[in-house]
Protein backbone atom coordinates (compact mmCIF):
# COMPACT_ATOMS: atom_id res chain seq x y z
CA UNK A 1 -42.08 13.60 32.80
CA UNK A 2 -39.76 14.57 30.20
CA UNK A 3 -35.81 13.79 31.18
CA UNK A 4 -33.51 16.96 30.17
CA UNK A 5 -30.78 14.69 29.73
CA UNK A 6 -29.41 11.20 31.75
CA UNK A 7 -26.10 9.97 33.13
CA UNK A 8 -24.48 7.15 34.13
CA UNK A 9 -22.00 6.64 37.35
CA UNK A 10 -18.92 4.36 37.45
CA UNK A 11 -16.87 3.43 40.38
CA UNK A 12 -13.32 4.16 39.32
CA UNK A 13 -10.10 3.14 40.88
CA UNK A 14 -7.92 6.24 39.77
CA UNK A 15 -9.96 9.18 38.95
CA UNK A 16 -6.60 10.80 37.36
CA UNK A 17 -6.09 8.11 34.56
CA UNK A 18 -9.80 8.07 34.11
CA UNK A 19 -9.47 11.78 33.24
CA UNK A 20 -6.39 11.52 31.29
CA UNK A 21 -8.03 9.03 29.26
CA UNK A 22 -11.37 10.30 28.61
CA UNK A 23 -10.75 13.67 28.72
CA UNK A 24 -6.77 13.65 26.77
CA UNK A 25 -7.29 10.56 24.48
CA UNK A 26 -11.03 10.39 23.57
CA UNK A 27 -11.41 14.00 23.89
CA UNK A 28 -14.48 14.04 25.60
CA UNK A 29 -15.26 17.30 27.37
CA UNK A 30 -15.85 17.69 30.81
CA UNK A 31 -19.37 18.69 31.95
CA UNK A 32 -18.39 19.04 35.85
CA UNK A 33 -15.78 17.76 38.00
CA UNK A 34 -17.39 17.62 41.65
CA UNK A 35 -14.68 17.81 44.14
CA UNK A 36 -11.19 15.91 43.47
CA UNK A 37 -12.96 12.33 42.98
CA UNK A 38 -15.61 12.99 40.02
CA UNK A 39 -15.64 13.99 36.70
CA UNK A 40 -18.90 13.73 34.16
CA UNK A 41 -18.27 13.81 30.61
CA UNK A 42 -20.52 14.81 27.81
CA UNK A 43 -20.69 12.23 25.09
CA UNK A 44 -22.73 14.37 23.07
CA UNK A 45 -26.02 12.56 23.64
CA UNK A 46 -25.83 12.33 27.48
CA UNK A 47 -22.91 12.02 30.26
CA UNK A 48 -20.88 9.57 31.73
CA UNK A 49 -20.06 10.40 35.18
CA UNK A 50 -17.08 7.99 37.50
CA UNK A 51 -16.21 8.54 40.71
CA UNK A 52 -13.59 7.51 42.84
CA UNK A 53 -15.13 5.83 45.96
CA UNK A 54 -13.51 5.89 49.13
CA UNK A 55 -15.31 2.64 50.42
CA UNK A 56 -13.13 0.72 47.47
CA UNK A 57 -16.24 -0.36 45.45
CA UNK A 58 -15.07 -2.01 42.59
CA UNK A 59 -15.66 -1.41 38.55
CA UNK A 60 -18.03 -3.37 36.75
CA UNK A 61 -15.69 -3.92 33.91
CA UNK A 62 -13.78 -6.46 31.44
CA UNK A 63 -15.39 -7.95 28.77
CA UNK A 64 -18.18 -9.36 30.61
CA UNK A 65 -19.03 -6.07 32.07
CA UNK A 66 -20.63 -2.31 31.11
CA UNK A 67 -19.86 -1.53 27.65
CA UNK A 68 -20.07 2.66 26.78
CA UNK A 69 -20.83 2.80 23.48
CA UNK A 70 -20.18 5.79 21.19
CA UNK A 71 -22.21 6.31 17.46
CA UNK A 72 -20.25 7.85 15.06
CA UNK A 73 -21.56 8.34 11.28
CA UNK A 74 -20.33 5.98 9.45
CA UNK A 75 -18.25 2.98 8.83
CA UNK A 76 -15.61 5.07 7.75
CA UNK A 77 -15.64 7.29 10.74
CA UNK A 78 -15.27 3.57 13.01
CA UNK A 79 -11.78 3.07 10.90
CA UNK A 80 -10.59 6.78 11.49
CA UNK A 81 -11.46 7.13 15.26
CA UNK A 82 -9.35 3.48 15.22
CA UNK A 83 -6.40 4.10 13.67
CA UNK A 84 -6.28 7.83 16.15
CA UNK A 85 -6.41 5.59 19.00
CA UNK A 86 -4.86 2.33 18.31
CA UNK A 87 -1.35 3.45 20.01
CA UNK A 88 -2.65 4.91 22.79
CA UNK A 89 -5.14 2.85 24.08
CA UNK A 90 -5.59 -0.96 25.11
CA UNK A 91 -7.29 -2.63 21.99
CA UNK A 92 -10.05 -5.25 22.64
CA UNK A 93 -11.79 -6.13 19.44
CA UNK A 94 -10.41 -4.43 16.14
CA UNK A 95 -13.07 -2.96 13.46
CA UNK A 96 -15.62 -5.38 12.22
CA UNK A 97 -19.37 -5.78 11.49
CA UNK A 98 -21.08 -7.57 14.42
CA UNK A 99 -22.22 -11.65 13.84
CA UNK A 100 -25.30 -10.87 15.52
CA UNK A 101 -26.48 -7.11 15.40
CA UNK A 102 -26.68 -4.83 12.44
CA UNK A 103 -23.30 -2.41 14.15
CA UNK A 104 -19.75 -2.14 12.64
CA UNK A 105 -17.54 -1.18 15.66
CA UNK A 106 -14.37 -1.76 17.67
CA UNK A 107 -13.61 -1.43 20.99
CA UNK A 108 -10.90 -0.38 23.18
CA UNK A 109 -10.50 -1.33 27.47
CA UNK A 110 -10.42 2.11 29.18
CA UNK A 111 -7.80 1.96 32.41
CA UNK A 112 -10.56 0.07 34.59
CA UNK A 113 -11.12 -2.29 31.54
CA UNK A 114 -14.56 -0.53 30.66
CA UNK A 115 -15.39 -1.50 27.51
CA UNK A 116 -15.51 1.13 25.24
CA UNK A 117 -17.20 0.94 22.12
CA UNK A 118 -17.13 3.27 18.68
CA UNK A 119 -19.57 1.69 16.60
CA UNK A 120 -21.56 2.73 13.35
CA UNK A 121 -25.22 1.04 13.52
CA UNK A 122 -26.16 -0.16 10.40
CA UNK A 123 -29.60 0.89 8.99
């Protein structure tokens, strides 16, 4: 079996400002809204989908949680996508090259505290 594509569900705990801020900051277009509690993005390489629960199950988020990482070109790409969205979002690490793994990235806390990473992987 070959998968077409995959995607990933999040509980969310306001479906609205998870639009606003994948949708108006990032800029990632929407694949399909289902209803008035999901919406599944396209990342480019596969989707994210969240959904807001009625049965209040809670995100798996903050820094110990999910981390959605994005791959952009190059290092200099990281620094450009940073300074776009350093006033508008909720900075968690700034740009830097990982300790441990070959990746220059930063990330950012979406309105659930995902992580959110933009990262260049070093080859």
């Amino acid at each position: 079996m070959n998968a077409k594509s995959s995607v990933i569900f999040l509980p969310v705990s306001d479906i609205t400002k998870t639009y606003h801020f994948y949708h108006e900051i990032l800029g990632l277009p929407v694949h399909q809204k289902q209803g008035d509690s999901l919406y599944i993005f396209d990342t480019g390489y596969g989707y994210w989908g969240f959904c807001q629960y009625g049965n209040g199950r809670k995100a798996l988020s903050g820094e110990k949680g999910v981390c959605l990482s994005l791959n952009l070109a190059s290092n200099e790409e990281v620094i450009s996508r940073y300074e776009e969205l350093k006033d508008q979002v909720t900075i968690f690490k700034t740009p830097a090259r990982h300790p441990v793994y070959p990746v220059y990235s930063f990330f950012i806390f979406d309105p659930d505290r995902y992580v959110v990473e933009y990262q260049k992987v070093i080859e």
